[in-house]
Protein backbone atom coordinates (compact mmCIF):
# COMPACT_ATOMS: atom_id res chain seq x y z
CA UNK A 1 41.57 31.55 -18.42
CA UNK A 2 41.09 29.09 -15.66
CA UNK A 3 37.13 29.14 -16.44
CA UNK A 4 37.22 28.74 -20.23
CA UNK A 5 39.89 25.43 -19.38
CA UNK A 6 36.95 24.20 -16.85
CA UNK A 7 34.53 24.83 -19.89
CA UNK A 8 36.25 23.07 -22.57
CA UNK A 9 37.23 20.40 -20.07
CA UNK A 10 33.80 19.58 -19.32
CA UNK A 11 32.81 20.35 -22.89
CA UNK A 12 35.46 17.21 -23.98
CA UNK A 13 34.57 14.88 -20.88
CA UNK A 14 30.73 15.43 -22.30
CA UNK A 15 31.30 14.53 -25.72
CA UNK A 16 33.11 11.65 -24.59
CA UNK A 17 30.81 10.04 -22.07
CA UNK A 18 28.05 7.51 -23.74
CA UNK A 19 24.41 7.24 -22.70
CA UNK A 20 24.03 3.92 -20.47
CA UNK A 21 21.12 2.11 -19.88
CA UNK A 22 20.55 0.65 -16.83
CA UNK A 23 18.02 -2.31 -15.83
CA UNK A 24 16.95 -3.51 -13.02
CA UNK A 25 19.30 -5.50 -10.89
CA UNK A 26 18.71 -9.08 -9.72
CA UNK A 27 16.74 -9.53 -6.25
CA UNK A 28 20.11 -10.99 -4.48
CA UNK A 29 21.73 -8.16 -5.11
CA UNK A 30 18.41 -5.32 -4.60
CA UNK A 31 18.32 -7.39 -0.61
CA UNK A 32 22.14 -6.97 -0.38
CA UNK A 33 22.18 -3.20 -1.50
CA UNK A 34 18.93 -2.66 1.11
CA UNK A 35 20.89 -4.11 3.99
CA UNK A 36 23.62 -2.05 3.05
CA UNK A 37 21.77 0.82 3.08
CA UNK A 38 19.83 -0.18 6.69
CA UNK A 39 23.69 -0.85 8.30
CA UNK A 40 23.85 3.11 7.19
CA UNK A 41 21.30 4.06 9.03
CA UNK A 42 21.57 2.16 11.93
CA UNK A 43 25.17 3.64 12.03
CA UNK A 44 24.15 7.12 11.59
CA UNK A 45 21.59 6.26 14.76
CA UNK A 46 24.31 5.02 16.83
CA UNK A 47 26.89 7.98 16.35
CA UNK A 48 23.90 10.19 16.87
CA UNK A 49 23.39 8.70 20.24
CA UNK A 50 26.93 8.83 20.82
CA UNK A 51 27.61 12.59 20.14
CA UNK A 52 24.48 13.42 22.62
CA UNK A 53 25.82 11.57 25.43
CA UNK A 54 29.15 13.47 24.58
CA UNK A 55 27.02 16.25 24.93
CA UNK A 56 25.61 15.68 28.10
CA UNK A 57 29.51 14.94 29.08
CA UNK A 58 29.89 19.07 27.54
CA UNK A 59 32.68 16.91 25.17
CA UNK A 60 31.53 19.36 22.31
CA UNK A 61 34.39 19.05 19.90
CA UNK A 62 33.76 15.13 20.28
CA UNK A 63 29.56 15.67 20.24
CA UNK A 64 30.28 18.06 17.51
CA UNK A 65 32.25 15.06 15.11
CA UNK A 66 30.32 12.65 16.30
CA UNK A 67 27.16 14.66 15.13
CA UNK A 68 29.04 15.54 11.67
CA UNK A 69 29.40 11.63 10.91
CA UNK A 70 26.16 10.98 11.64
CA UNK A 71 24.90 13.22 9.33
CA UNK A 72 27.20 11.81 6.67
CA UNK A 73 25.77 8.74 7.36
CA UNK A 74 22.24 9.75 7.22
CA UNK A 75 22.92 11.53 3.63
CA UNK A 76 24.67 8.60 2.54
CA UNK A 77 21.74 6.06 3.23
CA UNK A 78 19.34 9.05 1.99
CA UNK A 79 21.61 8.63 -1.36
CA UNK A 80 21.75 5.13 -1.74
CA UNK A 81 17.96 4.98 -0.86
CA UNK A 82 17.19 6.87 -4.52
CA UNK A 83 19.76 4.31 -6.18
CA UNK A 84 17.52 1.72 -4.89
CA UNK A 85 14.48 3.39 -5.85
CA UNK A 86 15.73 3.64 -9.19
CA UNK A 87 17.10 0.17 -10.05
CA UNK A 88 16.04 -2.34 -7.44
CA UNK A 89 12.60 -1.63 -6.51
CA UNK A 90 10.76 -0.83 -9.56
CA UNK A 91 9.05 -4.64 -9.69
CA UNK A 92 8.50 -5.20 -6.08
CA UNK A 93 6.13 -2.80 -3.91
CA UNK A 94 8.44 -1.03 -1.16
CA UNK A 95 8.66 1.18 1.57
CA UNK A 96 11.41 3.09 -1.13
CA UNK A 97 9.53 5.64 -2.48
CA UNK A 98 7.52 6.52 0.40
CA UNK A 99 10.21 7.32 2.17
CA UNK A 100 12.35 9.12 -0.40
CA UNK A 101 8.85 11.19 -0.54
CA UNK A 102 10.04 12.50 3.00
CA UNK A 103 13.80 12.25 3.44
């Protein structure tokens, strides 16, 4: 019973939902959304080097969390870099899909 309430649940939310069509977003906001997404990174690089020294320490339940939010933040600018792809970098050469290529 819980499945078929799942099913028509999804069935409704789908009926309901409209097609939207996206364009591409101004270039203030495409540089805002890249910086954004660069903070990401550079925060997923800094908790990375923070959970090895806590593993050099042998802190592993703090190397361990610290090694967890770095991968969050890695998947997170990994995520954001397709959004980007998608709306803010179809006029303008970038780096974007190279590197979504190999993420």
């Amino acid at each position: 019973m819980k499945n078929f309430t799942i099913f028509i649940l999804f069935m409704f939310l789908s009926s309901c939902s409209s097609v939207v069509v996206a364009d591409e977003w101004p270039d203030k906001d495409c540089a805002e959304y890249q910086g954004l997404i660069a903070g990401l990174v550079v925060a997923s690089g800094e908790t990375l080097e923070q959970a090895d020294a806590a593993n050099k320490a042998e802190e592993m339940d703090r190397a361990k969390e610290l090694f967890e939010a770095s991968l969050v933040f890695s998947q997170m600018a990994a995520n954001h870099t397709v959004v980007s792809n998608n709306f803010a970098t179809k006029k303008k050469g970038s780096l974007a899909p190279f590197l979504i290529d190999y993420l």
